[in-house]
Protein backbone atom coordinates (compact mmCIF):
# COMPACT_ATOMS: atom_id res chain seq x y z
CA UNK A 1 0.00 0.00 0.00
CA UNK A 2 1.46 3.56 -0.95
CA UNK A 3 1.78 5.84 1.84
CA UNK A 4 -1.08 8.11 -0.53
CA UNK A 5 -3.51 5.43 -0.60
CA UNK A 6 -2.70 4.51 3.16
CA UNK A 7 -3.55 8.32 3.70
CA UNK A 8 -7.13 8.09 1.23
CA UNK A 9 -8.37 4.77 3.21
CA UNK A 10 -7.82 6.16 6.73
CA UNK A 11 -9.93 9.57 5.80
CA UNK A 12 -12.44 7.27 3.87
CA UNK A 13 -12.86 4.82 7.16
CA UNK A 14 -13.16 8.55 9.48
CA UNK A 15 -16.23 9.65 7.24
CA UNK A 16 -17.73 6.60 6.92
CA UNK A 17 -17.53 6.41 10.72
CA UNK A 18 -19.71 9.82 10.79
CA UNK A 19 -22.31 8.38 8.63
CA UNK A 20 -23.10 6.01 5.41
CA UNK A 21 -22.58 7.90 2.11
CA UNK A 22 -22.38 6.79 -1.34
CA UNK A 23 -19.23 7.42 -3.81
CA UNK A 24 -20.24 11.20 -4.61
CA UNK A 25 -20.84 12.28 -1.25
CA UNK A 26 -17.43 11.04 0.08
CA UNK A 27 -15.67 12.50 -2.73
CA UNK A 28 -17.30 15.86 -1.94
CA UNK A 29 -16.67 15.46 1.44
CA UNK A 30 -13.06 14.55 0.83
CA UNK A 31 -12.60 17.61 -1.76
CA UNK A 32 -14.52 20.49 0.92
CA UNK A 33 -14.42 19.01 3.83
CA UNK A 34 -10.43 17.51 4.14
CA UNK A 35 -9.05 20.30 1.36
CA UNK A 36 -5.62 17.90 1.15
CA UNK A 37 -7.43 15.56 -0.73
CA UNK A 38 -8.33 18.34 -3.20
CA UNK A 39 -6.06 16.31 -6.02
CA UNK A 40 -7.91 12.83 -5.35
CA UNK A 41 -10.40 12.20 -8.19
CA UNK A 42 -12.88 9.00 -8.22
CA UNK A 43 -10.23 6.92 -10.17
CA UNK A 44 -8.46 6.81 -7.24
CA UNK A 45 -11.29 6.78 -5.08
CA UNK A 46 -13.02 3.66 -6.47
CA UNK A 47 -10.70 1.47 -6.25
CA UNK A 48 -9.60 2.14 -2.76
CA UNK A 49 -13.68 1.65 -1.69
CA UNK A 50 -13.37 -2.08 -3.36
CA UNK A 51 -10.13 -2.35 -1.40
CA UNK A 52 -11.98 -1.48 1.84
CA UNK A 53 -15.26 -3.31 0.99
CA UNK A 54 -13.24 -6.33 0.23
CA UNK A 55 -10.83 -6.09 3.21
CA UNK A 56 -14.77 -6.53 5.10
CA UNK A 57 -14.14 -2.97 6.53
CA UNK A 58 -16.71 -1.48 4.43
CA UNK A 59 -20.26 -3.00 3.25
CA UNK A 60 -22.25 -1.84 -0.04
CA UNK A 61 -25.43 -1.16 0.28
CA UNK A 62 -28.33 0.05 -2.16
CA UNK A 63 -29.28 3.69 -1.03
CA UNK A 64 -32.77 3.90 0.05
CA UNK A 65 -34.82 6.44 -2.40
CA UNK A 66 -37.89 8.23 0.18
CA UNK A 67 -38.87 10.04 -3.22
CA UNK A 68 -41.76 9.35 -5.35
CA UNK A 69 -41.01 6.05 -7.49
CA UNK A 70 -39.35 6.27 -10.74
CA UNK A 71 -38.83 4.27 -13.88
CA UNK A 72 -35.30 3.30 -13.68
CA UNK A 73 -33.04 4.51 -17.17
CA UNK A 74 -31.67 1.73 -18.72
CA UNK A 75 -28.33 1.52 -18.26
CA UNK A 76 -28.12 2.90 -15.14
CA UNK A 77 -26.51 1.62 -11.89
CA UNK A 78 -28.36 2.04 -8.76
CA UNK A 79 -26.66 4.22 -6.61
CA UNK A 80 -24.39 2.47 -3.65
CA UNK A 81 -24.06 3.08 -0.54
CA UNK A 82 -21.17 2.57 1.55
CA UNK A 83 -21.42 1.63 5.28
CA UNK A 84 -18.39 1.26 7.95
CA UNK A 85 -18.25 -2.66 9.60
CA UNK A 86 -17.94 -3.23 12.85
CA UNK A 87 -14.11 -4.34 12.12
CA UNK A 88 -13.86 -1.63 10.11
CA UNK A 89 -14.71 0.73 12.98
CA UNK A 90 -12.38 -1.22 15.08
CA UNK A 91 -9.61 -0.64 12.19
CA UNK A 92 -9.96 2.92 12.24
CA UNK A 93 -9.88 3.09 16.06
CA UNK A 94 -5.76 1.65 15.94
CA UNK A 95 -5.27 3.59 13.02
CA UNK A 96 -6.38 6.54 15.27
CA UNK A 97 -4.33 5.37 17.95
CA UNK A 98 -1.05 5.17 15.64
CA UNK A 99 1.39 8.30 16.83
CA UNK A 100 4.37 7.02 14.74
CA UNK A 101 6.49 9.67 12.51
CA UNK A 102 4.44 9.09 9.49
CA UNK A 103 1.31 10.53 11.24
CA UNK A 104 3.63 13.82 11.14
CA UNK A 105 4.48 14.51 7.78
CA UNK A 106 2.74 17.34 5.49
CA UNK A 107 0.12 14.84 4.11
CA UNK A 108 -0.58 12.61 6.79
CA UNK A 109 -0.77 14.99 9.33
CA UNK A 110 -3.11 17.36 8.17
CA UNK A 111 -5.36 13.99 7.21
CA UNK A 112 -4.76 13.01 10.97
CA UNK A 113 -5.58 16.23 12.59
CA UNK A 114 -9.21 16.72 10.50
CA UNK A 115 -10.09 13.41 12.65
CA UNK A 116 -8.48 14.78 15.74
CA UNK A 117 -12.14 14.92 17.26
CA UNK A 118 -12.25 11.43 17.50
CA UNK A 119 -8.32 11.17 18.49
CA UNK A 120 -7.62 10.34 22.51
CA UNK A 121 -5.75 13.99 24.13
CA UNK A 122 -2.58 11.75 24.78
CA UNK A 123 -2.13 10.68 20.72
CA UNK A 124 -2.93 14.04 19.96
CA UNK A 125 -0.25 15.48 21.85
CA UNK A 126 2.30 12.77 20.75
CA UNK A 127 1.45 13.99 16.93
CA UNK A 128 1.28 17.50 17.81
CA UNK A 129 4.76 17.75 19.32
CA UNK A 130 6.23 14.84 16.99
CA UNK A 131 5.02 17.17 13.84
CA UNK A 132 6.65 20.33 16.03
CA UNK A 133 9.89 18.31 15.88
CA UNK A 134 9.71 17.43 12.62
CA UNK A 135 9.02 20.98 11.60
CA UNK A 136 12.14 22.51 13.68
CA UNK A 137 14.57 19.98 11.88
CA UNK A 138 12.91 21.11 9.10
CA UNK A 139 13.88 25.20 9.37
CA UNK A 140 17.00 24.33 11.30
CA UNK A 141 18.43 22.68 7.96
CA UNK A 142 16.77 25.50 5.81
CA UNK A 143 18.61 28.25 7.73
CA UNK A 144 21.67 26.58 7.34
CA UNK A 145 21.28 26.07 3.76
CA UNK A 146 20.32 29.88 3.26
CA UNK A 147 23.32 30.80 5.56
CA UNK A 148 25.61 28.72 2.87
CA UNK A 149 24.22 29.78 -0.13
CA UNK A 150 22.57 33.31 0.63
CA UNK A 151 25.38 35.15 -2.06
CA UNK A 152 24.42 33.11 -4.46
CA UNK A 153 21.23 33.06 -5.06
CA UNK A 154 19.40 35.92 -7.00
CA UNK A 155 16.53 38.32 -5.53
CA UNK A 156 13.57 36.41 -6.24
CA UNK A 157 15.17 33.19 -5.30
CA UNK A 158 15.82 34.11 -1.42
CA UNK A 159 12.48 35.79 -1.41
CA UNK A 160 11.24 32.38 -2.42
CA UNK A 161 13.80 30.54 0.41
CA UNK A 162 12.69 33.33 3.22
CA UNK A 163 8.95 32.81 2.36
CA UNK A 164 9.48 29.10 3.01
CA UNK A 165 11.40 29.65 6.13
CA UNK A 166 8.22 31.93 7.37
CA UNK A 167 5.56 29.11 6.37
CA UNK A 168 7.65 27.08 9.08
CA UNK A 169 8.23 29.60 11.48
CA UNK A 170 4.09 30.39 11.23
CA UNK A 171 3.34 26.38 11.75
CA UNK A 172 5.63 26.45 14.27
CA UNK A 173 3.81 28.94 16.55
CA UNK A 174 0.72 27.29 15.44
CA UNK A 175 1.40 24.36 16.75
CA UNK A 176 2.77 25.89 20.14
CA UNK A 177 -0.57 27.29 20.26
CA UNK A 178 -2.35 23.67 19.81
CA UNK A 179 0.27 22.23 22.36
CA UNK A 180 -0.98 24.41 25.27
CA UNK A 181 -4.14 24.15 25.06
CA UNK A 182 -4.35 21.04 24.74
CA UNK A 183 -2.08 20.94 27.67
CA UNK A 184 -4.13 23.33 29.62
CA UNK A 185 -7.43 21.55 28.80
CA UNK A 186 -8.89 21.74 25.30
CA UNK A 187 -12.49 23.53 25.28
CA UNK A 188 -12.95 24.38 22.43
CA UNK A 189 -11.74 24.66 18.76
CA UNK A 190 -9.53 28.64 18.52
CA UNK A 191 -11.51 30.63 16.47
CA UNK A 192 -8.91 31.98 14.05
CA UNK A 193 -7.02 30.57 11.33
CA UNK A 194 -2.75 29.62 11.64
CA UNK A 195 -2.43 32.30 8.94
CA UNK A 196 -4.73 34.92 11.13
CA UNK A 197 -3.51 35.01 14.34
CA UNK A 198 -1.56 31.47 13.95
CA UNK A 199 -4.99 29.66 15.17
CA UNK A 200 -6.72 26.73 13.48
CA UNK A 201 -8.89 27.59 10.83
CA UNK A 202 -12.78 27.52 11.92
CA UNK A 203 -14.49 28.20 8.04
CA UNK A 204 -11.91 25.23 6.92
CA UNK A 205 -13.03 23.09 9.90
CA UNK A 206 -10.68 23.58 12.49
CA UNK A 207 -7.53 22.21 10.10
CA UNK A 208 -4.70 23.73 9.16
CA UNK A 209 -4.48 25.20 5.72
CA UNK A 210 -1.79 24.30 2.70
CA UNK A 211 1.22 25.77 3.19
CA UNK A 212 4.48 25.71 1.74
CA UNK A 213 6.71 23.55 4.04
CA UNK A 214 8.50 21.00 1.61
C-alpha cells in the first residue's frame, strides 16, 4: 500500500464512521471538507472503496430512495451506498491510535488532525509535538542552507527561500498554540485561522491550511 492510498483509506474509514454515504458524497466530502485531498479524483477513489469493501471494513449497500417512485433509465446503476463494519470501525480506532512519525508529515498529518475529534488527548499530543519536531529539523536545515548559499542566489530566489522559512516559522507557533491548550485543557476549537492570528482555521473546519513547508 502507498503511503497516498494509506492516507485516502484512513480519511475514507473517518467519514464513513460519521455516517453512510455513497461514492459522490465522500468525494465531496473529501474535496470540501479535508481540502488535502483536493487532487484525489474518483479513479483513485473507487478502487480504494473495493479495497476497503473487500478487506470486510466497508459493506455496499443500495441507497434507500424516500422520493416518489421512478422508472429506472436503462443503463443505469443504482446508486451504492457505503457503510463502515464493525471491524472496520475497530480498524480505524488503531489507526487513530497510531502516533508514529508518518502521522507527522505534510500529508498525513493534516489527514490526521481533521479526525483529531475522535483522536484520545494523549495521541494528539504525541502527533502535535512529533510534527513540532519534525518541523524545527525542518527550518534548522533550511537556515543553514540559506546561511551557505545566501550570495548566491538571486533576488527572487531568497524571497522564495525566506517565504518558506516563514511558512515554518508560522506552523511552528501554530502548533505551540495547539500544544498548550491542549495541555491546559482543550475547550474548544480557537476561532482563528494559523495564517490569522496562527490559530486553526474555523471556516476550513478547524484544520490547518496548505502551506508551503517542503
Amino acid at each position: 500500500m502507498s503511503k497516498r492510498s494509506g492516507i485516502l483509506e484512513f480519511a475514507v474509514l473517518g467519514l464513513l464512521r460519521e455516517s453512510p454515504m455513497h461514492g459522490y458524497e465522500l468525494r465531496k466530502r473529501l474535496n470540501t471538507s479535508l481540502g488535502v485531498f483536493r487532487a484525489f479524483s474518483y479513479g483513485s477513489l473507487y478502487p480504494c472503496l473495493k479495497t476497503l469493501v473487500g478487506l470486510g471494513w466497508l459493506v455496499e449497500e443500495p441507497a434507500v430512495d424516500l422520493g416518489p417512485p421512478a422508472a429506472p433509465l436503462a443503463g443505469r446503476r443504482a446508486k451504492i451506498v457505503y457503510r463502515l463494519t464493525a471491524a472496520g470501525k475497530e480498524h480505524f480506532e488503531e489507526l487513530l491510535a497510531h502516533s508514529g512519525p508518518d502521522a507527522w508529515e505534510d500529508e498525513h498529518f493534516a489527514a490526521r488532525f481533521a479526525f483529531f475529534g475522535q483522536t484520545s488527548k494523549d495521541v494528539r499530543m504525541r502527533v502535535l509535538e512529533g510534527r513540532r519536531s519534525r518541523l524545527e529539523e525542518r527550518l534548522e536545515k533550511m537556515r543553514a542552507s540559506l546561511a551557505r548559499t545566501r550570495e548566491r542566489l538571486d533576488d527572487y530566489t531568497l524571497e522564495l527561500q525566506r517565504h518558506g522559512m516563514e511558512s515554518v516559522e508560522r506552523e511552528v507557533r501554530w502548533l505551540n498554540e495547539l500544544i498548550e491548550t491542549e495541555r491546559a485543557g482543550r475547550a474548544e476549537r480557537p476561532a482563528d485561522g494559523p495564517d490569522d492570528n496562527d490559530n486553526t482555521n474555523q471556516e476550513n473546519g478547524g484544520r490547518p491550511e496548505a502551506r508551503g513547508t517542503a
